[in-house]
C-alpha atoms as a PDB file:
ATOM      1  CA  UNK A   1     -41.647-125.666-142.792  1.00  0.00           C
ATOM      2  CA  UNK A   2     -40.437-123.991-146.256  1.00  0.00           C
ATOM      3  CA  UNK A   3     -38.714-125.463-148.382  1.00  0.00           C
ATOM      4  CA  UNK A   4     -37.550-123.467-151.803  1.00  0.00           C
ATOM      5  CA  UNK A   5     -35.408-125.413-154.362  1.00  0.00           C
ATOM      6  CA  UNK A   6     -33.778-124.492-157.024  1.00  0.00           C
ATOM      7  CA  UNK A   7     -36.433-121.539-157.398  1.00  0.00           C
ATOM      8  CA  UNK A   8     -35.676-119.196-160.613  1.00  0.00           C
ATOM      9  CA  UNK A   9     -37.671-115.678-161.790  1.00  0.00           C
ATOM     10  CA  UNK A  10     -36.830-114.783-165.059  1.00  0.00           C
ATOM     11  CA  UNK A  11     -38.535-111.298-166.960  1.00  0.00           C
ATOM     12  CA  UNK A  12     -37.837-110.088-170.542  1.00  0.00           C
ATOM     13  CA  UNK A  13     -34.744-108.580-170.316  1.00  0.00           C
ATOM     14  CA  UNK A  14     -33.672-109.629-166.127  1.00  0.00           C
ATOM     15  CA  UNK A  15     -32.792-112.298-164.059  1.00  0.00           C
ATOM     16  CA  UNK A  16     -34.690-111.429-160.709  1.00  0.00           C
ATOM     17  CA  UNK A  17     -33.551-115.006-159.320  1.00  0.00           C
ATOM     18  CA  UNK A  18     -31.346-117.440-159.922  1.00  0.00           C
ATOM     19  CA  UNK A  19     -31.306-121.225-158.360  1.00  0.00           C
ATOM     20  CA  UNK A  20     -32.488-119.824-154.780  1.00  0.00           C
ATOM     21  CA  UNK A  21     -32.051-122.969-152.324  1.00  0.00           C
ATOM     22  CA  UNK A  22     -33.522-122.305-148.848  1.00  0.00           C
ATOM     23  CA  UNK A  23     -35.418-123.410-145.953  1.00  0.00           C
ATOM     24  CA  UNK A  24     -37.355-121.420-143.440  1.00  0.00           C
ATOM     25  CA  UNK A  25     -38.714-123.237-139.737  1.00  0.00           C
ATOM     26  CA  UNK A  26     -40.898-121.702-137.441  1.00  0.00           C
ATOM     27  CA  UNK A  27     -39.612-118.463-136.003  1.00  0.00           C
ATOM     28  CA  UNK A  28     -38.333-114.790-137.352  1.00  0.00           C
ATOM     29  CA  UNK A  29     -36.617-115.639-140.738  1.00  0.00           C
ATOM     30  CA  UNK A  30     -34.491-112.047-142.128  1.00  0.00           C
ATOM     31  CA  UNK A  31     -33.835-111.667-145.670  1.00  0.00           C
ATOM     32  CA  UNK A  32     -31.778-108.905-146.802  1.00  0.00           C
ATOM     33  CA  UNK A  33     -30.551-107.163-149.736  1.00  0.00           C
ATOM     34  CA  UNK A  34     -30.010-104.099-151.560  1.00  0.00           C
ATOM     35  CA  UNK A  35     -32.810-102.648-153.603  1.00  0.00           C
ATOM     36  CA  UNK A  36     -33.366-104.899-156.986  1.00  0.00           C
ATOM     37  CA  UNK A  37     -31.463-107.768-155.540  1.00  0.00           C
ATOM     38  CA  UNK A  38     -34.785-110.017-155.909  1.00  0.00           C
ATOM     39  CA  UNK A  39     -36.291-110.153-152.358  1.00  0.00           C
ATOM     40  CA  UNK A  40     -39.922-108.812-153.799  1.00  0.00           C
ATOM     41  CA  UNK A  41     -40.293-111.263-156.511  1.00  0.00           C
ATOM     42  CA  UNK A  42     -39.468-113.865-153.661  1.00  0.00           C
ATOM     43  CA  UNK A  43     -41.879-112.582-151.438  1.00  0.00           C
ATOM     44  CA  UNK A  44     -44.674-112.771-154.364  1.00  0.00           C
ATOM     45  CA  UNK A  45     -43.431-115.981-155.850  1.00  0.00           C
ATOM     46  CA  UNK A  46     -44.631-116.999-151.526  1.00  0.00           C
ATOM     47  CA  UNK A  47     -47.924-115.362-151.452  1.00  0.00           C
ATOM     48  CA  UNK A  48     -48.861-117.013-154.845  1.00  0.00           C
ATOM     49  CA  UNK A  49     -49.086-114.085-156.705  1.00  0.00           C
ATOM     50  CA  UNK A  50     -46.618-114.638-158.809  1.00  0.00           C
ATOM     51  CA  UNK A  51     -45.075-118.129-160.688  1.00  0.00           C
ATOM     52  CA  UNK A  52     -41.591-118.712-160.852  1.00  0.00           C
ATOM     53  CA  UNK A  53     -39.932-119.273-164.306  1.00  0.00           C
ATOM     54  CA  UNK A  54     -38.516-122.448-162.443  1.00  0.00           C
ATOM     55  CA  UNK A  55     -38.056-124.913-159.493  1.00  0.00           C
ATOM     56  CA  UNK A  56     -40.939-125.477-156.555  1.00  0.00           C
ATOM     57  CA  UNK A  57     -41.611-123.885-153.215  1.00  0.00           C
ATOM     58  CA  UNK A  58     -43.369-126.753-150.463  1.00  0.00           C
ATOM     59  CA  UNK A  59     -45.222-125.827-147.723  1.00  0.00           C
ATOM     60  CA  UNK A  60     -45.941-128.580-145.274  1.00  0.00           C
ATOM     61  CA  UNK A  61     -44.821-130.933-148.043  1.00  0.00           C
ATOM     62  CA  UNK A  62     -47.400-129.264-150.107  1.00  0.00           C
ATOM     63  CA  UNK A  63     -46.285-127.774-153.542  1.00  0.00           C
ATOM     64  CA  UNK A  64     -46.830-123.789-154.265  1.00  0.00           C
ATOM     65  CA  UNK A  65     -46.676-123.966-157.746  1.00  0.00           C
ATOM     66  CA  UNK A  66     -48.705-126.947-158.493  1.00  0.00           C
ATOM     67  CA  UNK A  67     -51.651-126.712-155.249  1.00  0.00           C
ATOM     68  CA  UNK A  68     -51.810-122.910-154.593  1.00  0.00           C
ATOM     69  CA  UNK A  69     -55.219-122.846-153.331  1.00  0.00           C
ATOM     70  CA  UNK A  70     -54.213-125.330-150.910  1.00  0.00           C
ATOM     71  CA  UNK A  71     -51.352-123.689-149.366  1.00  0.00           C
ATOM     72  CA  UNK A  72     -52.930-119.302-149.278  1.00  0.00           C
ATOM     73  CA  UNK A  73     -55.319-120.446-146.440  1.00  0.00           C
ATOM     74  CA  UNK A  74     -51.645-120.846-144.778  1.00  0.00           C
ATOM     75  CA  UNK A  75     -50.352-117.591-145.239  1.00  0.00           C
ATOM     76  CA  UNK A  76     -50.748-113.956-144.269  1.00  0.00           C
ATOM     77  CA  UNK A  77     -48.625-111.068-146.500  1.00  0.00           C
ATOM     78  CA  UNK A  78     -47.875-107.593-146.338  1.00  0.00           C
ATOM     79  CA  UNK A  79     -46.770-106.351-149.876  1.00  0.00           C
ATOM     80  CA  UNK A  80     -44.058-103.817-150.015  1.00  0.00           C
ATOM     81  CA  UNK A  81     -46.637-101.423-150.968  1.00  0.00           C
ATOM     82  CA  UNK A  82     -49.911-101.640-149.050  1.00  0.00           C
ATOM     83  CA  UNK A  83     -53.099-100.330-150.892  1.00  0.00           C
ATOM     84  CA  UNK A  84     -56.561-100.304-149.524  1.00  0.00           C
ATOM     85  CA  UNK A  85     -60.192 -98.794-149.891  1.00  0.00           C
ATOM     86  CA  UNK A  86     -59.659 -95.304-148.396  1.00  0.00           C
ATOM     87  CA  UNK A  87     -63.502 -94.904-147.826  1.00  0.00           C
ATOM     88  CA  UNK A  88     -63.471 -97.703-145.288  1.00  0.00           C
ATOM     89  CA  UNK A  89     -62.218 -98.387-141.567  1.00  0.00           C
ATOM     90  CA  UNK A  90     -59.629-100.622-140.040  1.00  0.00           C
ATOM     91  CA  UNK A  91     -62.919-102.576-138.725  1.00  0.00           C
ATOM     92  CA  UNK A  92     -64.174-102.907-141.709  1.00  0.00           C
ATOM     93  CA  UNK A  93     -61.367-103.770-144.156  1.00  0.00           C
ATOM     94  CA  UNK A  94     -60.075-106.505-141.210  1.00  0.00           C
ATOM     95  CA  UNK A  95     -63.599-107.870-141.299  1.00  0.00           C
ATOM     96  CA  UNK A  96     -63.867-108.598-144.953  1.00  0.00           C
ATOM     97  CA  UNK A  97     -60.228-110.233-144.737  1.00  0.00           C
ATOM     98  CA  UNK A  98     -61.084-112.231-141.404  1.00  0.00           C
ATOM     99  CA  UNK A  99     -63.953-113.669-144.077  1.00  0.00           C
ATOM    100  CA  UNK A 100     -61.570-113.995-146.778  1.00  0.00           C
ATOM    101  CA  UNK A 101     -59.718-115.655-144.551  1.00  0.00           C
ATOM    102  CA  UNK A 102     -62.229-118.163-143.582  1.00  0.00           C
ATOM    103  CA  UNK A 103     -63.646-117.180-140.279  1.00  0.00           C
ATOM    104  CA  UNK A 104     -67.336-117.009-140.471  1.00  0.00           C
ATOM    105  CA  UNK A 105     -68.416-116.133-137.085  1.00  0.00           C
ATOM    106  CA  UNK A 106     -69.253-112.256-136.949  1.00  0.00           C
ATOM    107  CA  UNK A 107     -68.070-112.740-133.121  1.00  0.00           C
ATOM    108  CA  UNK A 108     -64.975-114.731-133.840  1.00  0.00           C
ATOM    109  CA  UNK A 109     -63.996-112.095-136.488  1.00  0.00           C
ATOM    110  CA  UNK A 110     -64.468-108.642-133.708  1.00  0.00           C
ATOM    111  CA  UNK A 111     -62.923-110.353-130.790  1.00  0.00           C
ATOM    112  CA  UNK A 112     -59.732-111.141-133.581  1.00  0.00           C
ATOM    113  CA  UNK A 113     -59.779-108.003-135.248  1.00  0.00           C
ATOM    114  CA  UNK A 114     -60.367-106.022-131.945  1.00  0.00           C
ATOM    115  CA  UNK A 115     -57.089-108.077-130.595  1.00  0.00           C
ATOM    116  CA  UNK A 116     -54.899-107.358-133.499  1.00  0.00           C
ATOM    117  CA  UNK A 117     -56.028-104.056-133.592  1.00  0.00           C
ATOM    118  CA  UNK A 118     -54.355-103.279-130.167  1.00  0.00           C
ATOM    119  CA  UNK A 119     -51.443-104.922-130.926  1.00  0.00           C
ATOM    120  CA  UNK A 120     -50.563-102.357-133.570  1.00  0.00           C
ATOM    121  CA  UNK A 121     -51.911 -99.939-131.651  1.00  0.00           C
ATOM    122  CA  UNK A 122     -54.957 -98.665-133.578  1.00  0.00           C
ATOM    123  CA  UNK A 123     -57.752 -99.629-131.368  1.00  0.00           C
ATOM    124  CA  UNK A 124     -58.806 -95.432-131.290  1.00  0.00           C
ATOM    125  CA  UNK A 125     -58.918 -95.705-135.148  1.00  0.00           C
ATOM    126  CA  UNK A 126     -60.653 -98.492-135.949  1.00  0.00           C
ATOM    127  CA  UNK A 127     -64.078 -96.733-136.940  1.00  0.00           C
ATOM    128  CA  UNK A 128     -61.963 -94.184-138.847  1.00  0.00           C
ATOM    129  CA  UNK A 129     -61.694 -93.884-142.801  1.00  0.00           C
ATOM    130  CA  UNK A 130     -58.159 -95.118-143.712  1.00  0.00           C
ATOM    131  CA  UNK A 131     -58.284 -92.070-145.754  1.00  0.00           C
ATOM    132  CA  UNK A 132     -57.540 -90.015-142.681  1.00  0.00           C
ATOM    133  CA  UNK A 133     -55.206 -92.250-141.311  1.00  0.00           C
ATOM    134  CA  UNK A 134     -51.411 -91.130-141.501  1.00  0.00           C
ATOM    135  CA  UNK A 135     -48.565 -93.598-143.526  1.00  0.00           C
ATOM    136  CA  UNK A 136     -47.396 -95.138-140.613  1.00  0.00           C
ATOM    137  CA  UNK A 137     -51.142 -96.379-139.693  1.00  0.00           C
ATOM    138  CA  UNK A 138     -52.043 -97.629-142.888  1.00  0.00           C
ATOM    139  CA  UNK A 139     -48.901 -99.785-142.451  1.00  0.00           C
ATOM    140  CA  UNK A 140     -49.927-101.446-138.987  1.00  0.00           C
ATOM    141  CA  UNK A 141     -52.762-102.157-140.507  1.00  0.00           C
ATOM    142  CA  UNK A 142     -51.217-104.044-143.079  1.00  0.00           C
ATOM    143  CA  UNK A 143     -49.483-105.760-140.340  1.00  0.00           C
ATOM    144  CA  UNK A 144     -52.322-106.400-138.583  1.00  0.00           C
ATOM    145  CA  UNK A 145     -54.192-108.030-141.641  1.00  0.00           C
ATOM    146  CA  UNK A 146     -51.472-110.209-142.126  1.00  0.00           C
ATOM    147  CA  UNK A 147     -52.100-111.965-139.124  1.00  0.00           C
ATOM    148  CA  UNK A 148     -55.615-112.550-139.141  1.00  0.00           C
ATOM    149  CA  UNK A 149     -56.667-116.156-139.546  1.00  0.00           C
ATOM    150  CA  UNK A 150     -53.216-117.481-137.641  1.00  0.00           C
ATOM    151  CA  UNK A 151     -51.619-118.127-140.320  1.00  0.00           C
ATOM    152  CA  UNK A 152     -48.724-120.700-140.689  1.00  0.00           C
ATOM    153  CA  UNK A 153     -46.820-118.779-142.609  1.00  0.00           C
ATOM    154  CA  UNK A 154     -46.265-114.836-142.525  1.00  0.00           C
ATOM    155  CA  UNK A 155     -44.709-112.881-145.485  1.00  0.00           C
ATOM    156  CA  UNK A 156     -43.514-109.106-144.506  1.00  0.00           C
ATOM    157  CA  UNK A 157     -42.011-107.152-147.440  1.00  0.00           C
ATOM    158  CA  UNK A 158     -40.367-103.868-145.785  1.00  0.00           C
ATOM    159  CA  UNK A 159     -42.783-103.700-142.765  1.00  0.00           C
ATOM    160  CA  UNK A 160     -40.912-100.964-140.874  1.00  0.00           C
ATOM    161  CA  UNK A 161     -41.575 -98.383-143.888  1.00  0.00           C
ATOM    162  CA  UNK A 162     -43.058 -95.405-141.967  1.00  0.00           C
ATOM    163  CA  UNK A 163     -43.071 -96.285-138.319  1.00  0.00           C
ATOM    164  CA  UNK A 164     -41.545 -94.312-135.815  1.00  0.00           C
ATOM    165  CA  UNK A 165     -39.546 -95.702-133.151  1.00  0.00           C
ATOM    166  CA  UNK A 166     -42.186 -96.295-130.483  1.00  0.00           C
ATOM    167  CA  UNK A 167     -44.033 -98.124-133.171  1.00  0.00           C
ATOM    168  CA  UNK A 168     -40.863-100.318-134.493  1.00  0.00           C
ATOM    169  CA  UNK A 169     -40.550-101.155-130.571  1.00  0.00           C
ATOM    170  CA  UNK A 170     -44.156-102.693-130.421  1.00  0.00           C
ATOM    171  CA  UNK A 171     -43.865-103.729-133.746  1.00  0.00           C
ATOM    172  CA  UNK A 172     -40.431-105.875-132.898  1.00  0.00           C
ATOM    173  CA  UNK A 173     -42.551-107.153-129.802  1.00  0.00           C
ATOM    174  CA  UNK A 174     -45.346-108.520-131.972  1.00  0.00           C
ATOM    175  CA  UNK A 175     -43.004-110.470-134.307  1.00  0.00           C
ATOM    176  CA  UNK A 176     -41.749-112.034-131.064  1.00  0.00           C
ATOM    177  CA  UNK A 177     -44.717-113.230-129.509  1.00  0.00           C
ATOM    178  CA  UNK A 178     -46.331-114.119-133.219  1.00  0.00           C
ATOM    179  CA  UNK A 179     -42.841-115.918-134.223  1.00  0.00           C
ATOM    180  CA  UNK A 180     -43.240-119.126-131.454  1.00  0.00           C
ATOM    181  CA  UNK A 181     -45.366-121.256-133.402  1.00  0.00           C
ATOM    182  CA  UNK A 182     -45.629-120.059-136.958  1.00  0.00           C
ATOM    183  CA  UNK A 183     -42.499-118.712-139.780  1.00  0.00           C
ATOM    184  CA  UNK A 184     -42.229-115.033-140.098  1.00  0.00           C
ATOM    185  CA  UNK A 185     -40.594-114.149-143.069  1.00  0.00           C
ATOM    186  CA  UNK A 186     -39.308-110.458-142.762  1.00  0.00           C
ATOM    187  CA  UNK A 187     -37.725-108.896-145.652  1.00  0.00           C
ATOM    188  CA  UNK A 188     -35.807-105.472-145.899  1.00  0.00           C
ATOM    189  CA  UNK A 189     -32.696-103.652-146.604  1.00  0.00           C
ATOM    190  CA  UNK A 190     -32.611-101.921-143.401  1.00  0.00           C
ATOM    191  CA  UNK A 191     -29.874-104.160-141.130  1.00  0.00           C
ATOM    192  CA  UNK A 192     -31.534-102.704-137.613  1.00  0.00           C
ATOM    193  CA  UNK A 193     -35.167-104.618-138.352  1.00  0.00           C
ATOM    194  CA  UNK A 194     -32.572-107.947-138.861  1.00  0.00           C
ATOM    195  CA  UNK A 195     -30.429-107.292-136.003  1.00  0.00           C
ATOM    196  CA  UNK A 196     -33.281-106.488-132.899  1.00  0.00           C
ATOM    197  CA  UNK A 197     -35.708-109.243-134.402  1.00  0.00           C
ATOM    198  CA  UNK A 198     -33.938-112.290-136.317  1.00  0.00           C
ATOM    199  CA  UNK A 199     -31.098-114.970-135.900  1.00  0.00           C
ATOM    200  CA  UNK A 200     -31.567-116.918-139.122  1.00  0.00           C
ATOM    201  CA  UNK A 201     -30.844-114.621-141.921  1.00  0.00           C
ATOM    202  CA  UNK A 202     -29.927-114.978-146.188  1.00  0.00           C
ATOM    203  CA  UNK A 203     -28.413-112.547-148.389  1.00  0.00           C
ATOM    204  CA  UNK A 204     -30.061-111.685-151.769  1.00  0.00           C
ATOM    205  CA  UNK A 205     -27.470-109.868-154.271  1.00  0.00           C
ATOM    206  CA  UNK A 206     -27.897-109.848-158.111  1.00  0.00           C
ATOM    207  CA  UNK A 207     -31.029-112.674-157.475  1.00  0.00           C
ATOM    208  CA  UNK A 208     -28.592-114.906-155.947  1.00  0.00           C
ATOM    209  CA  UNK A 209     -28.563-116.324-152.109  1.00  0.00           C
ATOM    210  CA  UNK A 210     -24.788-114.888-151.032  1.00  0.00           C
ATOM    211  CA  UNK A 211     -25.141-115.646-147.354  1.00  0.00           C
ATOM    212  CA  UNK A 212     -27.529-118.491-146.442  1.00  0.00           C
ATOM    213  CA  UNK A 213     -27.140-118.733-141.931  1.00  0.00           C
ATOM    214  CA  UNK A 214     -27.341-117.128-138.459  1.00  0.00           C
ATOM    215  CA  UNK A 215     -26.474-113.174-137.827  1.00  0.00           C
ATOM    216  CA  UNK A 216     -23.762-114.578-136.351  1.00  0.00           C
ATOM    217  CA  UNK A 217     -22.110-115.616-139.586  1.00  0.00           C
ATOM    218  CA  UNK A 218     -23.046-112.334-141.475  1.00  0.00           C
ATOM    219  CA  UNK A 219     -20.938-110.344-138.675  1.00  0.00           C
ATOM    220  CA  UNK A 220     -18.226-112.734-139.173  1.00  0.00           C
ATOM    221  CA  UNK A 221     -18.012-111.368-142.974  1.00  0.00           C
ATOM    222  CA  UNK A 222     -16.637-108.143-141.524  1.00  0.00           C
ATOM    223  CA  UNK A 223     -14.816-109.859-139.028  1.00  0.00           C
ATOM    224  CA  UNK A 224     -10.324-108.465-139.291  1.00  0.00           C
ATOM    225  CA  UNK A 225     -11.681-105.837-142.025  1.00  0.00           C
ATOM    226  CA  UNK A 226     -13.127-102.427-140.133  1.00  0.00           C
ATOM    227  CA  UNK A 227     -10.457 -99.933-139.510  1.00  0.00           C
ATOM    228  CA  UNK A 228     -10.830 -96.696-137.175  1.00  0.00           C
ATOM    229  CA  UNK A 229      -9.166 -93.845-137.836  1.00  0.00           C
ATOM    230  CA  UNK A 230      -9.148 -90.089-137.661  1.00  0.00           C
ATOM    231  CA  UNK A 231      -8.595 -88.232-140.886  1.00  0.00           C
ATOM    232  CA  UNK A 232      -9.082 -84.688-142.020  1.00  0.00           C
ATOM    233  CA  UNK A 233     -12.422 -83.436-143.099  1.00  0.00           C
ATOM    234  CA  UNK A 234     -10.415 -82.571-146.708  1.00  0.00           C
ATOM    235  CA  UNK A 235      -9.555 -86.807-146.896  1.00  0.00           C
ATOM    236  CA  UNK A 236     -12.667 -87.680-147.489  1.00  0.00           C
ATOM    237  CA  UNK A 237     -12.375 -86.966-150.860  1.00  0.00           C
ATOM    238  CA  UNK A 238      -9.572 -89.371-150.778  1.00  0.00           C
ATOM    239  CA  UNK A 239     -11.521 -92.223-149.414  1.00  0.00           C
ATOM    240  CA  UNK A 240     -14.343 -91.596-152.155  1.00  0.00           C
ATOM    241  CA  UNK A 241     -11.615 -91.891-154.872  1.00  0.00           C
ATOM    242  CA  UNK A 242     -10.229 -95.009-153.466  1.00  0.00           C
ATOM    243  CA  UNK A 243     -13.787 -96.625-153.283  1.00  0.00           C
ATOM    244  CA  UNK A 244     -13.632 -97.520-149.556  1.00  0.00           C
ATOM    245  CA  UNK A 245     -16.959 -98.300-147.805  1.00  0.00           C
ATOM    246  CA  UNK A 246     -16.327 -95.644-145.134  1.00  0.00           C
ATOM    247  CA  UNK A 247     -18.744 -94.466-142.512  1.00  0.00           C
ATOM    248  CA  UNK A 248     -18.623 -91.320-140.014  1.00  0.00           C
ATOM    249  CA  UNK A 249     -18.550 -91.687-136.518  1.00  0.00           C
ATOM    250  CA  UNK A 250     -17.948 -88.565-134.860  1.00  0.00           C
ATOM    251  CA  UNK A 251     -15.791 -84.958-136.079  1.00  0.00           C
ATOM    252  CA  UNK A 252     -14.079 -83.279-133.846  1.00  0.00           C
ATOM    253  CA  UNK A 253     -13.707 -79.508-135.394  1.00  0.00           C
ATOM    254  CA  UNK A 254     -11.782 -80.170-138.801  1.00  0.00           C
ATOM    255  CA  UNK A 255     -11.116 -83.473-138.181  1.00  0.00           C
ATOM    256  CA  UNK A 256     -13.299 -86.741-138.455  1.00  0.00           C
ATOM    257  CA  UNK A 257     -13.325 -90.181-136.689  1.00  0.00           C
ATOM    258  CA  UNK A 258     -14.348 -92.658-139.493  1.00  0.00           C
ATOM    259  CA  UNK A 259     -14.397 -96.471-139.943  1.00  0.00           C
ATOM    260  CA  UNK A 260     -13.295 -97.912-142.943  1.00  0.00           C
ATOM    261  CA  UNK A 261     -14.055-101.231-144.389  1.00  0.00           C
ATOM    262  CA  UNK A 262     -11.025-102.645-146.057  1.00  0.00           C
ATOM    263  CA  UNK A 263      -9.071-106.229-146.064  1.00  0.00           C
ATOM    264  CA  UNK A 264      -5.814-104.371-145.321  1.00  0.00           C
ATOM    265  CA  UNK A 265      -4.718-101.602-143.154  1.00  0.00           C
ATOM    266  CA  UNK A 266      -5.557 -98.500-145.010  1.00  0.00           C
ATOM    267  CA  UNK A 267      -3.518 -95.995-143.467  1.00  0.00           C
ATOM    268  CA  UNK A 268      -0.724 -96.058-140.911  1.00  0.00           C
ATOM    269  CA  UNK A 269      -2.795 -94.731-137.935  1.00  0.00           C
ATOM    270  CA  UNK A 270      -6.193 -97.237-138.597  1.00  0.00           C
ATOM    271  CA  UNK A 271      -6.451 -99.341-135.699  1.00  0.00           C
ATOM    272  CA  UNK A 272      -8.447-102.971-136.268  1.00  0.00           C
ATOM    273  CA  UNK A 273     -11.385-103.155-134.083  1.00  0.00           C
ATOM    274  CA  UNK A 274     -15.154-104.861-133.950  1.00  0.00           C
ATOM    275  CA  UNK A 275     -17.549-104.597-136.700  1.00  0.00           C
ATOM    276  CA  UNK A 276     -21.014-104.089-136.832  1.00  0.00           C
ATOM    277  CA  UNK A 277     -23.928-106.327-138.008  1.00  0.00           C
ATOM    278  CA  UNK A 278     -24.676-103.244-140.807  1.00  0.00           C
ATOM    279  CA  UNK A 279     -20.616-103.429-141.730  1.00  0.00           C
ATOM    280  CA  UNK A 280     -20.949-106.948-142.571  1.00  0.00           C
ATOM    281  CA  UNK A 281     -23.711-106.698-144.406  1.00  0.00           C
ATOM    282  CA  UNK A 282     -21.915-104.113-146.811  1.00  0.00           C
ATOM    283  CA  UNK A 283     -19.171-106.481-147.014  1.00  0.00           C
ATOM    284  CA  UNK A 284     -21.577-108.475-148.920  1.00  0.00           C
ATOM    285  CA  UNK A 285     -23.002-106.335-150.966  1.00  0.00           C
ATOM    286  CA  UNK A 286     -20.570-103.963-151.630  1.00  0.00           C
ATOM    287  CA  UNK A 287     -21.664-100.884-150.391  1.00  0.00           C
ATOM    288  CA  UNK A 288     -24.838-101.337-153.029  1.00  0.00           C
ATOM    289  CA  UNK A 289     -27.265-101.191-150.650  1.00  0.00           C
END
């Protein structure tokens, strides 16, 4: 169990958070937001790397700021950008975390890191120097090192940078097998990772929690506001003057099917229908994202 009160990030000249109130259980926890809205400092404030200007994180009752060393046996993270040795393997980099980590049988550590090296599906690189491994593989191996040692708590900043659909797939299957008995926090801007792997979401905007429940309620923020419509390819202009949060769905030689996000009918032939977990999201944020 998380629990983050009153939690504040100030820099020089910013506010990167301001009074965040939340608490995370065991399970896939989303948090989204637009770039700069805060989620990165939150994520580091977690793994200890960085203090907050105010308020306290606890972690089984036990206090971030003030016991630190107690709580980072707890927690595996994957920072938005993951940098490693690129004259070493897989093997070899998840071996001296597994010891990091704690685990100081040489056979404990290969049967682990052999384990979570199939789950991300790098088992044929493993004696490979990262420098020869493509973007997408250098980021299951951060996933994979953030899960060594079974930690209570799991911290992913934008995990889904660089994988390709097969590998978002296994990827999505990992965080539900891994998500039974520990809290995976998964942070990102892009709605699909949400909508496939979480239920309890928040909304970062401007360093403040806008949306604090279920997917549920963020869908509900579009709910009676997307319009369809078809309009001519020339209108668009139009809808970019009148600031609509528009989207196209299909065009049909000069003219366009589009769906509009607006609290009243925007034109006489819009017709009201469902939104879309992404739509409700932008409601939010404004189209910032």
């Amino acid at each position: 169990m998380l629990q983050i009160k009153n939690l504040s990030k100030h820099y020089k000249e910013s506010v990167a958070l301001d009074s965040i109130d939340l608490s995370i259980t065991n399970g896939i926890f989303g948090l989204l937001g637009p770039n700069g809205a805060g989620k990165t400092s939150l994520m580091r404030i977690l793994a200890t790397l960085l203090k907050p200007t105010g308020g306290d994180i606890w972690m089984n009752s036990i206090s971030l700021t003030r016991h630190p060393e107690k709580v980072r046996p707890m927690i595996g993270y994957l920072p938005q950008h993951f940098h490693v040795y690129p004259q070493l393997t897989p093997m070899e980099i998840l071996d001296y975390v597994a010891v990091m980590k704690g685990i100081r049988s040489k056979s404990r550590r290969k049967t682990t890191i052999l384990e979570l090296l199939e789950k991300v599906n790098l088992q044929e690189k493993a004696n490979e120097k990262v420098k020869a491994l493509s973007h997408g593989m250098k980021q299951r191996l951060g996933i994979a090192q953030a899960f060594i040692g079974n930690p209570s708590v799991v911290i992913l900043d934008e995990p889904t940078v660089g994988l390709d659909p097969e590998e978002r797939l296994r990827f999505r299957n990992l965080l539900s097998v891994e998500g039974k008995d520990k809290a995976i926090i998964l942070s990102t801007h892009v709605v699909t990772d949400i909508e496939s792997s979480c239920y309890e979401i928040a909304v970062l905007d401007k360093g403040r929690v806008v949306l604090d429940g279920t997917v549920d309620d963020l869908l509900a923020q579009a709910h009676g506001r997307i319009w369809e419509m078809e309009v001519h390819k020339n209108e668009l202009v139009h809808l970019k003057n009148e600031s609509l949060i528009y989207s196209i769905k299909q065009q049909y030689g000069s003219f366009i099917k589009v769906r509009i996000l607006n609290d009243e009918k925007p034109y006489s032939g819009a017709i009201l229908t469902q939104p879309t977990l992404e739509e409700g999201y932008l409601s939010i944020v404004g189209g910032r994202s």
